[in-house]
Protein backbone atom coordinates (compact mmCIF):
# COMPACT_ATOMS: atom_id res chain seq x y z
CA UNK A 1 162.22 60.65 92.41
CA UNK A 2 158.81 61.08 91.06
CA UNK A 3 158.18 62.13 87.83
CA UNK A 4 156.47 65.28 86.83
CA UNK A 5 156.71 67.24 90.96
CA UNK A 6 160.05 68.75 90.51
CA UNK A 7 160.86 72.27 88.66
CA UNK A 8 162.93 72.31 85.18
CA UNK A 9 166.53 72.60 85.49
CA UNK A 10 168.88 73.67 82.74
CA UNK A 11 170.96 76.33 81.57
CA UNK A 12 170.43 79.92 82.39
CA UNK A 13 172.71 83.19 81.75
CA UNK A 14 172.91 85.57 85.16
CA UNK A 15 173.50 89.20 83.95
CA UNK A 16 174.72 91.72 86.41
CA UNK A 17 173.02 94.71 85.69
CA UNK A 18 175.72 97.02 87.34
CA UNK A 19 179.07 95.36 85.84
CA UNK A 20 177.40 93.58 82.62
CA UNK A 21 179.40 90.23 83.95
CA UNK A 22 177.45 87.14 82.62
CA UNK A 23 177.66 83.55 84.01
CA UNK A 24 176.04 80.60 82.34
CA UNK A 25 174.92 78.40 85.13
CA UNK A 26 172.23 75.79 85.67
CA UNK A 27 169.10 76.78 87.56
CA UNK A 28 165.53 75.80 88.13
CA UNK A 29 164.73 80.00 87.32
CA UNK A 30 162.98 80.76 84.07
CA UNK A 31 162.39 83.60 82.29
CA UNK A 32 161.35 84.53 79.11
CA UNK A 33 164.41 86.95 77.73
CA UNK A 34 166.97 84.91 76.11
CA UNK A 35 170.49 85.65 74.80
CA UNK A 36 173.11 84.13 72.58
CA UNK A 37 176.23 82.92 74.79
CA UNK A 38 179.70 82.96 73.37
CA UNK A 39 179.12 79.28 72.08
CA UNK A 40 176.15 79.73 69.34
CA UNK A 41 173.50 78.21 71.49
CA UNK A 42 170.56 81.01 73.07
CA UNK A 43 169.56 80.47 76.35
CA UNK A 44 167.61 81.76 79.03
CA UNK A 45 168.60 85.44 80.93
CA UNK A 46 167.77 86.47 84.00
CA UNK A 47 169.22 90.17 84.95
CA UNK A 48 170.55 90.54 88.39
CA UNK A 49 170.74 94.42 90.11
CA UNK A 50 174.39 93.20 91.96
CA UNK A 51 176.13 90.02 91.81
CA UNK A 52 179.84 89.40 93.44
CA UNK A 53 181.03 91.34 90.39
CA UNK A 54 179.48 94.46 91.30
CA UNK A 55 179.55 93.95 94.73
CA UNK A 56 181.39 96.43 97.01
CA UNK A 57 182.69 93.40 99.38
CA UNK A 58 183.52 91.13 97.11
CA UNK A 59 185.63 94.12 95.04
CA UNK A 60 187.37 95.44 97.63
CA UNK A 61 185.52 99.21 97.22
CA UNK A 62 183.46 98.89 100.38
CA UNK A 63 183.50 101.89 102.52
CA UNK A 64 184.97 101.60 106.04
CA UNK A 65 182.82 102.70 108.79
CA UNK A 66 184.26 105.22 111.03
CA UNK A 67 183.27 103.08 114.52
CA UNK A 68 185.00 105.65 116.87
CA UNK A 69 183.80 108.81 115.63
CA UNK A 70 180.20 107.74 115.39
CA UNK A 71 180.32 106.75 119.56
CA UNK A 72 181.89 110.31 119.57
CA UNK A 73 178.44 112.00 118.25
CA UNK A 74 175.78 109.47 120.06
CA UNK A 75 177.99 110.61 123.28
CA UNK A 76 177.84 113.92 122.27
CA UNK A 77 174.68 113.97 121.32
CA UNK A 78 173.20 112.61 124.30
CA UNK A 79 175.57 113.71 127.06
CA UNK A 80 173.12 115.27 129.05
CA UNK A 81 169.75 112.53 128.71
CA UNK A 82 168.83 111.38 131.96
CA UNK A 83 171.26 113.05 134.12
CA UNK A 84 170.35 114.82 137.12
């Protein structure tokens, strides 16, 4: 690989903005907050909006679209476009 072309990659803490769940991962992202992990050393944070803490999939809170009734209203609503 060639020296000197590729981005810096270390440490950096993810903080979900919505839950407050950190992870300390490695990334070529930067930024210039930083924040003392739960092992002495400070390192990098980047805040996230959502991550798969916060999530409404990945926590099971998603809400369940009601397919049926909404065909119900467009039919409804439109019963009488282009007919005769």
């Amino acid at each position: 690989m060639k020296a000197g072309i590729h981005p810096n990659y270390g440490p950096v803490v993810f903080r979900d903005l919505a839950s407050g769940e950190k992870y300390l991962t490695h990334s070529t992202a930067s930024s210039g907050k930083t924040i003392e992990w739960e092992d002495g050393n400070t390192y990098p944070v980047i805040d996230v909006e959502i991550s798969a803490a916060s999530h409404p999939f990945y926590t099971g809170k998603q809400r369940i679209m009601d397919s049926a009734g909404r065909v119900e209203r467009f039919n409804q609503r439109f019963k009488g476009f282009g007919g005769k």
